[in-house]
N, C-alpha and C. Protein backbone atom coordinates (compact mmCIF):
# COMPACT_ATOMS: atom_id res chain seq x y z
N UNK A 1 -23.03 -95.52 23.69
CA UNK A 1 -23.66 -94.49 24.50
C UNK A 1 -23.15 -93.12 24.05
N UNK A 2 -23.98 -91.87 24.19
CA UNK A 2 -23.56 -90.98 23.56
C UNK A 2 -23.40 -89.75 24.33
N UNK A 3 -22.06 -89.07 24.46
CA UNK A 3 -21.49 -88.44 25.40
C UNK A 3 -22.07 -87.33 25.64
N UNK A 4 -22.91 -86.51 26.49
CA UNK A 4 -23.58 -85.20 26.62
C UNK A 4 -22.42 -83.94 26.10
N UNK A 5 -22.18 -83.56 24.80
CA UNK A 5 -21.72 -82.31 24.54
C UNK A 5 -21.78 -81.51 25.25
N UNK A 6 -20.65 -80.51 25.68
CA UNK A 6 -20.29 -78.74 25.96
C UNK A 6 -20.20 -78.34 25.01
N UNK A 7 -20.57 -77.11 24.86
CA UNK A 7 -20.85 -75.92 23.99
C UNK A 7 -19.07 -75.91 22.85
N UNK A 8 -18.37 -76.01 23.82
CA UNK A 8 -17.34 -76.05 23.02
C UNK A 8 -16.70 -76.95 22.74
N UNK A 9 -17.53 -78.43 23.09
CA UNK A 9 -17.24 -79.31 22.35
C UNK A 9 -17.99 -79.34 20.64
N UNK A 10 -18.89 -78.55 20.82
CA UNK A 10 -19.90 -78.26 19.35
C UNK A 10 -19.52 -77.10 18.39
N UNK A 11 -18.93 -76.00 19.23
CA UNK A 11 -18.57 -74.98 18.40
C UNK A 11 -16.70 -74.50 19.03
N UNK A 12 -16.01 -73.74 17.45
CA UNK A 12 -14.76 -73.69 17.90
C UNK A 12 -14.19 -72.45 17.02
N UNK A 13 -13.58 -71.46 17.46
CA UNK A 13 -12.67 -70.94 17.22
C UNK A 13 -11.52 -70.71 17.12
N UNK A 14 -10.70 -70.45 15.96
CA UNK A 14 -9.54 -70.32 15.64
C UNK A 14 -8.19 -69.52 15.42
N UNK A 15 -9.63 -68.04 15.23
CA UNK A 15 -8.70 -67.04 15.48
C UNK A 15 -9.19 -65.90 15.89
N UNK A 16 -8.72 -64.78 16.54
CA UNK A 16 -9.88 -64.27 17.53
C UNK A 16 -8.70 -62.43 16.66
N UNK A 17 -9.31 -61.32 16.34
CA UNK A 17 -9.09 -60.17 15.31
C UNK A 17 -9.73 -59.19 16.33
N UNK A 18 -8.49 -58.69 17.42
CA UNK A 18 -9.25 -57.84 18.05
C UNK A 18 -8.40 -56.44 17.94
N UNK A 19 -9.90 -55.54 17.93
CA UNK A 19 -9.30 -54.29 16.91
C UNK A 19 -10.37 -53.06 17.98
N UNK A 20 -9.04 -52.15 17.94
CA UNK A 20 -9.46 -50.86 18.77
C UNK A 20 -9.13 -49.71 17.42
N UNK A 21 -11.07 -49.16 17.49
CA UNK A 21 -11.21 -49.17 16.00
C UNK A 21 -10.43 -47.14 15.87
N UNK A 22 -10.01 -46.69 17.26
CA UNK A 22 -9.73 -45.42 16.60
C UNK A 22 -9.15 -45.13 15.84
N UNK A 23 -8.97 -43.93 14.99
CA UNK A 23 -7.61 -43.59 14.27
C UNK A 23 -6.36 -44.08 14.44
N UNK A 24 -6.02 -43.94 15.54
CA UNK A 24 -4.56 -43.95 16.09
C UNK A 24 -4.31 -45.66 17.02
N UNK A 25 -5.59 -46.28 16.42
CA UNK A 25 -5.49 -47.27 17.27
C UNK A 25 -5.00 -48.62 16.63
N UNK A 26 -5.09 -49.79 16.98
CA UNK A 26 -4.83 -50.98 16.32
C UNK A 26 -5.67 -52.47 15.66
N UNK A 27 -4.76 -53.53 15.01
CA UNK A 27 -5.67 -54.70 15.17
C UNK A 27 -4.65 -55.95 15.98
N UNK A 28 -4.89 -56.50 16.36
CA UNK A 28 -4.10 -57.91 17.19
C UNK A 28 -4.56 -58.65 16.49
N UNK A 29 -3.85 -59.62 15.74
CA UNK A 29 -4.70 -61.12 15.42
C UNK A 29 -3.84 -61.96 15.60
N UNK A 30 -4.44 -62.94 16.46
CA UNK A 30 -4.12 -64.38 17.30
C UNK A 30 -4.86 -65.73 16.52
N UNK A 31 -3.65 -66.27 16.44
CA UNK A 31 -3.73 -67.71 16.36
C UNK A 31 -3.18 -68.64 17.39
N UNK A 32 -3.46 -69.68 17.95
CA UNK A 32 -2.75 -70.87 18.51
C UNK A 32 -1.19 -70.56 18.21
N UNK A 33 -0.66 -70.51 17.07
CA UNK A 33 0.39 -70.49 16.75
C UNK A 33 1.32 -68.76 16.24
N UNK A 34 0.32 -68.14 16.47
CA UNK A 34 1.52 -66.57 15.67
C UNK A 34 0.00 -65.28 16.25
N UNK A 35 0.86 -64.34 16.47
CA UNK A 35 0.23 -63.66 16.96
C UNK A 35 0.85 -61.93 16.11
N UNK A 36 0.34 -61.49 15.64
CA UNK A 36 1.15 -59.92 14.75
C UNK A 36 0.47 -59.08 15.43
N UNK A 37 0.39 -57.73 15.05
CA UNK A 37 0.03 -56.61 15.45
C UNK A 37 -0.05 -55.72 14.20
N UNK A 38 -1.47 -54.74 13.88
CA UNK A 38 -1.34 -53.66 12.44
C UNK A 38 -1.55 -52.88 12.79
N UNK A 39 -1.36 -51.42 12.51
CA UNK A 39 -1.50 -49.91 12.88
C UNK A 39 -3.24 -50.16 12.09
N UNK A 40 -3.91 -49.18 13.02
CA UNK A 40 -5.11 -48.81 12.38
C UNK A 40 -5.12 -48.88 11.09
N UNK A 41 -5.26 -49.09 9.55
CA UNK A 41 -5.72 -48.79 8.25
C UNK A 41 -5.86 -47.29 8.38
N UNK A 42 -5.83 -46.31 7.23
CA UNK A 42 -6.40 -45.10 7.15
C UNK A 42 -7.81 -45.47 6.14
N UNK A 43 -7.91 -46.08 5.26
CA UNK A 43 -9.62 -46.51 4.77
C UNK A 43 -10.11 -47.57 5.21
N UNK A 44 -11.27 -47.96 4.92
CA UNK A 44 -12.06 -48.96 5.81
C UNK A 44 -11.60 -49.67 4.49
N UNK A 45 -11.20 -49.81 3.00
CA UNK A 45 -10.86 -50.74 1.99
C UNK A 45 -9.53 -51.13 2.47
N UNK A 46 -8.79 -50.42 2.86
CA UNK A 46 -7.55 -51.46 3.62
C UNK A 46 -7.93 -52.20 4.79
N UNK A 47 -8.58 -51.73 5.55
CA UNK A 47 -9.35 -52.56 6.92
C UNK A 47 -9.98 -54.03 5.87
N UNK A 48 -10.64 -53.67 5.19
CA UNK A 48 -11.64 -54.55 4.46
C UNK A 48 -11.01 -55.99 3.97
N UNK A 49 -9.58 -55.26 3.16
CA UNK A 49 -8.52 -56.05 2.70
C UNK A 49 -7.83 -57.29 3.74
N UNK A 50 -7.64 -56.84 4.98
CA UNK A 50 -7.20 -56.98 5.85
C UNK A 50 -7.80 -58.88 6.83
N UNK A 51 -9.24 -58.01 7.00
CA UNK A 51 -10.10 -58.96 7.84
C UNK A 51 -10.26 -59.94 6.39
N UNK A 52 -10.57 -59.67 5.51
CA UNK A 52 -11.13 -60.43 4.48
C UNK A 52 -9.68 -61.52 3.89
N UNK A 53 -8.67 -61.32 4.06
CA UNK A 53 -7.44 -62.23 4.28
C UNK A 53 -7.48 -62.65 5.00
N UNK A 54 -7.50 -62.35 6.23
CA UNK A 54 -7.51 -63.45 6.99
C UNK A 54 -8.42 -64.10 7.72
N UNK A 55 -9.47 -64.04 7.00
CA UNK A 55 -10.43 -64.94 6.72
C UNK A 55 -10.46 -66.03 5.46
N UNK A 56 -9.90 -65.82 4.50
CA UNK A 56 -9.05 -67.07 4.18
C UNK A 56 -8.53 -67.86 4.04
N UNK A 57 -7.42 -67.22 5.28
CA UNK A 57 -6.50 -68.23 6.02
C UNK A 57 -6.74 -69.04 6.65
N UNK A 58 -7.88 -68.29 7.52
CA UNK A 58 -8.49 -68.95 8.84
C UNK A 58 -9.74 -68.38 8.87
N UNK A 59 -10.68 -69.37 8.29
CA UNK A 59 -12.44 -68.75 8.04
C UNK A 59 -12.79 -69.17 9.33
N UNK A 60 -12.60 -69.71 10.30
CA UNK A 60 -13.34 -69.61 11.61
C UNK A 60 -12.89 -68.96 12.98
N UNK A 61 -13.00 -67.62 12.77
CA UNK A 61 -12.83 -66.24 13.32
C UNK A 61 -13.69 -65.66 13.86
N UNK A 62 -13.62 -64.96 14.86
CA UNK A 62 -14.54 -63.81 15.51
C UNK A 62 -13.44 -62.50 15.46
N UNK A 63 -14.38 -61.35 15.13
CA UNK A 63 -14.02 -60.16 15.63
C UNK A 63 -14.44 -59.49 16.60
N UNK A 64 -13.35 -59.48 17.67
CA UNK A 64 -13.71 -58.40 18.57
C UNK A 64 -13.13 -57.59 18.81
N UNK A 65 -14.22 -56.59 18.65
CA UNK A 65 -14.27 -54.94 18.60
C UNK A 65 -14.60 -53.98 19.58
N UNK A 66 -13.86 -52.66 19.99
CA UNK A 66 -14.47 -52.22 21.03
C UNK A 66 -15.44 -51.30 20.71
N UNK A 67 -16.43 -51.19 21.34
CA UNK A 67 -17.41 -50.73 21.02
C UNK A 67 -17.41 -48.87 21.54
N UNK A 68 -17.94 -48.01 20.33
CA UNK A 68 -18.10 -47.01 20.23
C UNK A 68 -18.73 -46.45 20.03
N UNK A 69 -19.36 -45.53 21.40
CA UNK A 69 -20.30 -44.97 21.60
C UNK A 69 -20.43 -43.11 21.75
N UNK A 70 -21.25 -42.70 21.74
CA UNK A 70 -21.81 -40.76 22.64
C UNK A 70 -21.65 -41.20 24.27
N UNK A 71 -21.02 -40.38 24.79
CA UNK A 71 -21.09 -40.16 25.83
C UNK A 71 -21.49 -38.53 26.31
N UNK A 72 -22.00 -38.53 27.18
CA UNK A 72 -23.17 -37.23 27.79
C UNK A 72 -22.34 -35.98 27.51
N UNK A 73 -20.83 -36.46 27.59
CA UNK A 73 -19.77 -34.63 27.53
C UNK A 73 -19.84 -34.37 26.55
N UNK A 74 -19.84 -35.88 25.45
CA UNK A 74 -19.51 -35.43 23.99
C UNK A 74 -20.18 -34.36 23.10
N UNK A 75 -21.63 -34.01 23.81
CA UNK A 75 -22.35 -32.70 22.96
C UNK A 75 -22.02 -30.91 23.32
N UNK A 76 -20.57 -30.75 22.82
CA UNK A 76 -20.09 -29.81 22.76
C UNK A 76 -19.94 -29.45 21.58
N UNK A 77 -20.35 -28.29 21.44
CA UNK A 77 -20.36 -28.03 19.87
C UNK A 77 -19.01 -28.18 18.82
N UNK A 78 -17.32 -27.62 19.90
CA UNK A 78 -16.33 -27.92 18.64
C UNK A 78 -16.38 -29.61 18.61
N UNK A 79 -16.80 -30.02 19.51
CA UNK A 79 -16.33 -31.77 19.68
C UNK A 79 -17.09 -32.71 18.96
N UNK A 80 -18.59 -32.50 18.36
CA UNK A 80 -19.55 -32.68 18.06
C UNK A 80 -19.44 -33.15 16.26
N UNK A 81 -18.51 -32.28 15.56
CA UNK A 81 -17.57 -33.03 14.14
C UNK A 81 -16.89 -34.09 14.40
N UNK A 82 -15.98 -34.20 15.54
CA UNK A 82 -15.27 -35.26 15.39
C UNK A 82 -15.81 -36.67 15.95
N UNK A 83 -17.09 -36.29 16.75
CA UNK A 83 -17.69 -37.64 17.58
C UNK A 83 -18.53 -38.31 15.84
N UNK A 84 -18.97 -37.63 15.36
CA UNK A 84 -19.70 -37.67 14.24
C UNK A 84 -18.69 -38.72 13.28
N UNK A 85 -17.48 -37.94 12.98
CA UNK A 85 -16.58 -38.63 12.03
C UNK A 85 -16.20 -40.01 12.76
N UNK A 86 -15.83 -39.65 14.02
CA UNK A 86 -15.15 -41.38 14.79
C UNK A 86 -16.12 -42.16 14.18
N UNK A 87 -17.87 -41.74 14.97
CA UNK A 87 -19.02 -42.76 14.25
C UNK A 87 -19.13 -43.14 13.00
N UNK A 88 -19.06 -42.30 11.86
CA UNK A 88 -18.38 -42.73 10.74
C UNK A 88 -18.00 -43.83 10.14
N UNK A 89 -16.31 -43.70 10.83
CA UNK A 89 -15.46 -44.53 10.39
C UNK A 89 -15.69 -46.03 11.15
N UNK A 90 -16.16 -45.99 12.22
CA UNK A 90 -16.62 -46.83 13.62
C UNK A 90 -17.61 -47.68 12.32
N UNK A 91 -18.73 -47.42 12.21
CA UNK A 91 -19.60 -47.86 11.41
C UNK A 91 -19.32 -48.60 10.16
N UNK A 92 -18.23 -47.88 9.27
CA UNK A 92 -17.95 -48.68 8.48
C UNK A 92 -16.70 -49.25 8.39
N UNK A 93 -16.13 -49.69 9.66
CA UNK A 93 -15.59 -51.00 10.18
C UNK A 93 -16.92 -51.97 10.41
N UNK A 94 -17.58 -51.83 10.87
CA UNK A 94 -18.49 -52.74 11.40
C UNK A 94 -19.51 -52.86 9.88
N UNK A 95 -19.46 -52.45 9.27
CA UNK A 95 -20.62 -52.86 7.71
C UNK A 95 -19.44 -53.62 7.40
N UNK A 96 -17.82 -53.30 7.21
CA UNK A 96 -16.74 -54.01 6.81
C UNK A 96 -16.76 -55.67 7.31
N UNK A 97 -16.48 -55.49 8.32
CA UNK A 97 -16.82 -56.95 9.17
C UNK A 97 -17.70 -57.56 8.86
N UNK A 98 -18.85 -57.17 8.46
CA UNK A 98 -21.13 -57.83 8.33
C UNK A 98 -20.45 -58.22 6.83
N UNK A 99 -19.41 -57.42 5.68
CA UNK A 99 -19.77 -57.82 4.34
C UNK A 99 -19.01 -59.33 4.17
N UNK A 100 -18.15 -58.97 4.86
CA UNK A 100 -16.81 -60.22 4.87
C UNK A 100 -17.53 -61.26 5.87
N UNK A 101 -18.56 -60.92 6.04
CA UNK A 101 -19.55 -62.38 7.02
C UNK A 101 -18.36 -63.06 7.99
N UNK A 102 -18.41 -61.91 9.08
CA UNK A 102 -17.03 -62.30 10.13
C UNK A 102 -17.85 -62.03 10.77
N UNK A 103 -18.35 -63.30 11.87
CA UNK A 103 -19.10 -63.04 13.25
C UNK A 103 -18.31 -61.78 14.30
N UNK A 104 -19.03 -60.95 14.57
CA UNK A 104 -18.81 -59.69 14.97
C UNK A 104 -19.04 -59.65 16.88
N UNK A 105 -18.28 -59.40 17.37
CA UNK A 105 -18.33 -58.91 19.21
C UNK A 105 -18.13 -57.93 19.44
N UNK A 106 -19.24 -57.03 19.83
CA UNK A 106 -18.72 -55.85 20.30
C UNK A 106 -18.77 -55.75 21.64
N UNK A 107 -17.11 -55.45 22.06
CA UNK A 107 -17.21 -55.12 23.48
C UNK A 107 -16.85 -53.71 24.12
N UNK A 108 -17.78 -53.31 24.77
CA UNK A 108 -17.43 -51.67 25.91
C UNK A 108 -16.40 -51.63 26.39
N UNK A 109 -15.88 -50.69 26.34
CA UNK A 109 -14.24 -50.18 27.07
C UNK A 109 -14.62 -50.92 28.04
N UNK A 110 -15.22 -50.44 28.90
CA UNK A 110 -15.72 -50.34 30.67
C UNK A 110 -15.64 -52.42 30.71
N UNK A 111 -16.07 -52.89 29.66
CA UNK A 111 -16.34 -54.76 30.15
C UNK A 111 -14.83 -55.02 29.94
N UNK A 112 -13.87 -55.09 28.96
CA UNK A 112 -12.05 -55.51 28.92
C UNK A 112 -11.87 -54.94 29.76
N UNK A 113 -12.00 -53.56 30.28
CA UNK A 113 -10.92 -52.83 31.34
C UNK A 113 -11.50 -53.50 32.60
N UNK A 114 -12.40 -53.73 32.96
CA UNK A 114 -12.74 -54.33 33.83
C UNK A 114 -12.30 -56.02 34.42
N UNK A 115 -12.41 -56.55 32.77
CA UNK A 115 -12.42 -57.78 32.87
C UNK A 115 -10.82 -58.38 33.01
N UNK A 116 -10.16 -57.07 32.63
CA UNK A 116 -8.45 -57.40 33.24
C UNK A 116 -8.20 -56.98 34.42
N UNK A 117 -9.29 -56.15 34.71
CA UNK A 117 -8.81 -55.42 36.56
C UNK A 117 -8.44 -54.32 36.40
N UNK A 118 -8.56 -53.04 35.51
CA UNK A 118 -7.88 -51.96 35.31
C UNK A 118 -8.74 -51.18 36.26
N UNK A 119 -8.29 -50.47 37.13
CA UNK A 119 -8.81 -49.29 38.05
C UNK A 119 -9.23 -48.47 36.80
N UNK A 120 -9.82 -47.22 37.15
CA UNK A 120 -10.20 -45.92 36.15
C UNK A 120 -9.97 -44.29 36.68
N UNK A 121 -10.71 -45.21 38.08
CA UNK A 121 -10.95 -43.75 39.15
C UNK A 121 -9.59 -43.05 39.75
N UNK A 122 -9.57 -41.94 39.71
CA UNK A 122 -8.27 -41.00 39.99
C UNK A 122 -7.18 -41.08 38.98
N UNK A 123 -7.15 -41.84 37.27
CA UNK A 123 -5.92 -41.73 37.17
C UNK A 123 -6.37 -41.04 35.56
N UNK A 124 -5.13 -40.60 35.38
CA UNK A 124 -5.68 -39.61 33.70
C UNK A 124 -5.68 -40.78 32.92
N UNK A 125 -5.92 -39.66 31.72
CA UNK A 125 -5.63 -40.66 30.21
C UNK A 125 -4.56 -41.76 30.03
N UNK A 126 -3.66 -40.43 30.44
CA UNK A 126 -2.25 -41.09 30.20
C UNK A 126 -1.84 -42.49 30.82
N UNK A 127 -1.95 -42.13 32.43
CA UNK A 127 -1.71 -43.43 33.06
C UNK A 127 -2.86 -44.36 32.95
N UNK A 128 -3.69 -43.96 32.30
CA UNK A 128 -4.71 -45.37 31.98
C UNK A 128 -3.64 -46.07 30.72
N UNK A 129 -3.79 -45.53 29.45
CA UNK A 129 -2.85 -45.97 28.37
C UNK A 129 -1.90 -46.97 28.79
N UNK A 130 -0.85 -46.14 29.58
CA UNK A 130 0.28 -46.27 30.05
C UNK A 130 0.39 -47.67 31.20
N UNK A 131 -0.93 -47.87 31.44
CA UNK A 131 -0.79 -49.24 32.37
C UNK A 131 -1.27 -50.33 31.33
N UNK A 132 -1.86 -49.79 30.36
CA UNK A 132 -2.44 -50.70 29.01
C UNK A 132 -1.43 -51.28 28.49
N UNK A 133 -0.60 -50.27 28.45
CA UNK A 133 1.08 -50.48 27.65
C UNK A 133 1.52 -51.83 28.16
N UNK A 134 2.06 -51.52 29.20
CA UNK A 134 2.71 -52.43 30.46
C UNK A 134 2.05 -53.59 30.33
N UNK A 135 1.02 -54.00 30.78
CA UNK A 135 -0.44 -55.33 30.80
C UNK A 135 0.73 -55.86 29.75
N UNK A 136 -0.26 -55.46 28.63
CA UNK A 136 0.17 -55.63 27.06
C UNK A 136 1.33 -56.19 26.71
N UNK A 137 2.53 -55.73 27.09
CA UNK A 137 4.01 -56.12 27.23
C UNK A 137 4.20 -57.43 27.92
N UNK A 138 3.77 -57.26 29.20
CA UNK A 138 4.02 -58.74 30.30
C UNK A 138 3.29 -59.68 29.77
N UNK A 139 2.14 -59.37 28.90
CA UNK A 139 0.99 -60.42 28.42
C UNK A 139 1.75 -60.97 27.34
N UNK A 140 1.83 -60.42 26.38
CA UNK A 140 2.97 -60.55 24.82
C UNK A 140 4.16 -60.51 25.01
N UNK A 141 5.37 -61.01 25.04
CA UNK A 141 6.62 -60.52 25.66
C UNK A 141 7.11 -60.68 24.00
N UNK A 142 6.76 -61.15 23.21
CA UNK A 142 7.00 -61.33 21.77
C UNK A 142 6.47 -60.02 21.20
N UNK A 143 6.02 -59.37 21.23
CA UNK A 143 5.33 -58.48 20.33
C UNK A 143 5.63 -57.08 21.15
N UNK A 144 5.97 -55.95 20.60
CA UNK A 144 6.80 -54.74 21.23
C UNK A 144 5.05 -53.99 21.47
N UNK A 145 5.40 -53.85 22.58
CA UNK A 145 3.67 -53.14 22.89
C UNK A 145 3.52 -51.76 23.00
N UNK A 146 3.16 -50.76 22.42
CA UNK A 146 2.99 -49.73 22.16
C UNK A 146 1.79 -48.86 22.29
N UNK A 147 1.42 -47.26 22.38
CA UNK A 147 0.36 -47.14 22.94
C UNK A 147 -0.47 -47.03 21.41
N UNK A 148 -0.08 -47.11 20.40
CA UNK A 148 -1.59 -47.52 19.60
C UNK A 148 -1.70 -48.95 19.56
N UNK A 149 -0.62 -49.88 19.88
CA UNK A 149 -1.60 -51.22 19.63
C UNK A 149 -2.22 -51.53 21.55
N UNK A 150 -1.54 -51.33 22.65
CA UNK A 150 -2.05 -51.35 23.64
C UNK A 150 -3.70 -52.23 23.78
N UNK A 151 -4.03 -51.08 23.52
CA UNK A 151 -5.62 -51.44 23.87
C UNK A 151 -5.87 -52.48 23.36
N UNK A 152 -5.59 -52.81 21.59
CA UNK A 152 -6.01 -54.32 20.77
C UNK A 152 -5.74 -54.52 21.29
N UNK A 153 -4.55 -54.94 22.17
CA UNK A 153 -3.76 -56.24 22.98
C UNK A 153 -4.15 -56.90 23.86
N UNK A 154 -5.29 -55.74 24.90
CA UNK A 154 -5.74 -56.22 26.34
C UNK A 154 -7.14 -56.54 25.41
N UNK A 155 -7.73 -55.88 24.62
CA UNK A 155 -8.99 -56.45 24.11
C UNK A 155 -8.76 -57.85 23.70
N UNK A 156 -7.71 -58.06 23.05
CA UNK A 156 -7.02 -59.43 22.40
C UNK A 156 -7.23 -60.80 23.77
N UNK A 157 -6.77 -59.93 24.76
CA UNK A 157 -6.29 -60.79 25.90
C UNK A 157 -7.75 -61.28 26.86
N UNK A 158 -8.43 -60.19 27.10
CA UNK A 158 -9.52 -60.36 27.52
C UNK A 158 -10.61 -61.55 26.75
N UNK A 159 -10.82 -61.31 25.05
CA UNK A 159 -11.02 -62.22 24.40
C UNK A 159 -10.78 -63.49 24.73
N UNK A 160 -9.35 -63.88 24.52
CA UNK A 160 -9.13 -65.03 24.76
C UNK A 160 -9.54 -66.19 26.08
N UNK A 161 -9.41 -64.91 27.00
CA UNK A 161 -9.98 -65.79 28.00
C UNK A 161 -11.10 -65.87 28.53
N UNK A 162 -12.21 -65.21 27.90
CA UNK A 162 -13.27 -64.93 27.63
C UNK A 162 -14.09 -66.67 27.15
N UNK A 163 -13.23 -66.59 25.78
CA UNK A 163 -13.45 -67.59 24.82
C UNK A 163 -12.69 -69.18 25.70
N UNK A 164 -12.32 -69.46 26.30
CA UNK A 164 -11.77 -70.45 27.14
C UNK A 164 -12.21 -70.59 28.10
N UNK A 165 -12.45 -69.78 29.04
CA UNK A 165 -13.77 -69.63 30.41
C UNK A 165 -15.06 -69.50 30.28
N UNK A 166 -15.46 -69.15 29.31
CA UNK A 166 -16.91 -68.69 29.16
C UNK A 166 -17.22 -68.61 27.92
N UNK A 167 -17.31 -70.07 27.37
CA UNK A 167 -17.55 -70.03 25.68
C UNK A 167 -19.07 -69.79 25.24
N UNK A 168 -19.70 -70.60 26.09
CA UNK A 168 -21.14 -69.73 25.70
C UNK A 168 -21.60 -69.25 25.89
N UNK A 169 -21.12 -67.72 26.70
CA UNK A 169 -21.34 -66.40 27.13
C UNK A 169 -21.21 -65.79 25.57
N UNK A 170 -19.67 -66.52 25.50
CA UNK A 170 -19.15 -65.49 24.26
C UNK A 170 -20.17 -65.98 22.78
N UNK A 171 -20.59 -66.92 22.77
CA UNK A 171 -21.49 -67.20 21.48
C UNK A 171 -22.76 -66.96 21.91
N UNK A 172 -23.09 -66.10 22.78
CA UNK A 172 -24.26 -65.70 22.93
C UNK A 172 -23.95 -63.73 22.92
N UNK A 173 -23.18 -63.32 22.75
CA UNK A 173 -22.29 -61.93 22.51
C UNK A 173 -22.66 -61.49 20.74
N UNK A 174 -22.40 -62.81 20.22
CA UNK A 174 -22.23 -62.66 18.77
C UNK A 174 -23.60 -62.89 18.30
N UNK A 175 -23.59 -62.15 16.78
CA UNK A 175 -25.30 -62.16 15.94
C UNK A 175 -25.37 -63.91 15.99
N UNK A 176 -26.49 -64.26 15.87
CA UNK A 176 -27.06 -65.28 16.25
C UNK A 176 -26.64 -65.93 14.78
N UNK A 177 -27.46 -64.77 13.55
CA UNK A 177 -27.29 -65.24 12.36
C UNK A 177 -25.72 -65.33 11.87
N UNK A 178 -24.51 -65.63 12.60
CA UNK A 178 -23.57 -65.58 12.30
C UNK A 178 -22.48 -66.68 13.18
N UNK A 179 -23.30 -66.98 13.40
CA UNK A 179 -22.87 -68.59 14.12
C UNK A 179 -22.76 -69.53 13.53
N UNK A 180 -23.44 -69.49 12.38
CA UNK A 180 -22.59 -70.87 11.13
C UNK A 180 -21.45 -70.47 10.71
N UNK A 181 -20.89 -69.12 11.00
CA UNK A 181 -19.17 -69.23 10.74
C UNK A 181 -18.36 -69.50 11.07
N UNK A 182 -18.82 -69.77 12.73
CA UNK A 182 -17.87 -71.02 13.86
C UNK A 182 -17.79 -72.58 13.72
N UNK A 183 -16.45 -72.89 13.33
CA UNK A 183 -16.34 -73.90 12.84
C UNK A 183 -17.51 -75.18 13.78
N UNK A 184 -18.29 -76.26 13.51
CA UNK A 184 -18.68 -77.08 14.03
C UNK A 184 -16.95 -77.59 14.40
N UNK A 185 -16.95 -77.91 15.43
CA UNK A 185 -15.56 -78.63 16.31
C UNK A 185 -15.67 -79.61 15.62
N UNK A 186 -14.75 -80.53 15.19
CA UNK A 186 -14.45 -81.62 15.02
C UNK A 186 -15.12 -82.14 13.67
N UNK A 187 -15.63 -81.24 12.97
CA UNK A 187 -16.43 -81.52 11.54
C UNK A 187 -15.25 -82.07 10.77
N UNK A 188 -15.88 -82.47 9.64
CA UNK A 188 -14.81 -82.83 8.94
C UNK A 188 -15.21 -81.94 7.39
């Protein structure tokens, strides 16, 4: 008799590359077994270098990424170069990811911060960061948490349990055409 499959009895991930793509920001990559932390790259060919190793290591990967967008303040004219350049570099992380055929997630600040419980309303930059920090730390107690890797960390974290609670939410997140890069579970 033949057992009715779950989604994640059919499909499986191994290592989950979650990267907060600003300048000053980070990548987290998690395995079952080891977990590191990288300062942003300054070119998207070291980024490139990067994902594309460890996809080697471990070809059945998702990247998740936070997603970067215009927001309504951003059309100020001195501010208006640098929203331009973030998009830029934003972009070719993400052609980086499509070349190295790494199923791609992009997630909104607003869905991780949410999806860990982070308040927004009444508190600055800082103490937003600054509670990112903290999360981050109690979550990782192995890994020194800092405010550029911060954010990867809770994106990292959110991921994971994302991918364990709600697996075919999360394979319905990702390009469709990029779902033969999730390992079939139990293939040989």
């Amino acid at each position: 008799m033949n057992k009715i499959q779950t989604i994640s009895d059919i499909y499986a991930i191994d290592k989950i590359i979650a990267i907060d793509p600003g300048k000053s920001g980070g990548i987290a990559i998690w395995t079952p077994n080891e977990l590191q932390v990288i300062k942003m790259p300054e070119t998207t060919k070291q980024f490139s270098d990067i994902i594309i190793g460890e996809k080697k290591k471990t070809p059945n990967l998702i990247v998740a990424m936070e997603k970067v967008q215009l927001r309504d303040d951003d059309n100020i004219p001195g501010k208006q170069y640098r929203i331009a350049k973030m998009m830029k570099n934003y972009n070719s992380l993400i052609a980086a990811v499509e070349i190295a055929d790494i199923a791609l997630w992009n997630i909104y600040p607003i869905t991780w911060q949410n999806g860990l419980y982070f308040k927004h309303k009444g508190f600055s930059k800082e103490d937003r960061k600054n509670a990112y920090k903290e999360f981050a730390q109690k979550t990782f107690t192995d890994i020194r948490a800092t405010l550029w890797n911060a954010d990867a960390l809770c994106i990292l974290e959110y991921s994971k349990r994302q991918v364990s609670k709600n697996f075919a939410w999360v394979l319905k997140q990702l390009p469709q055409n990029m779902l033969y890069n999730i390992r079939i579970a139990n293939a040989i």
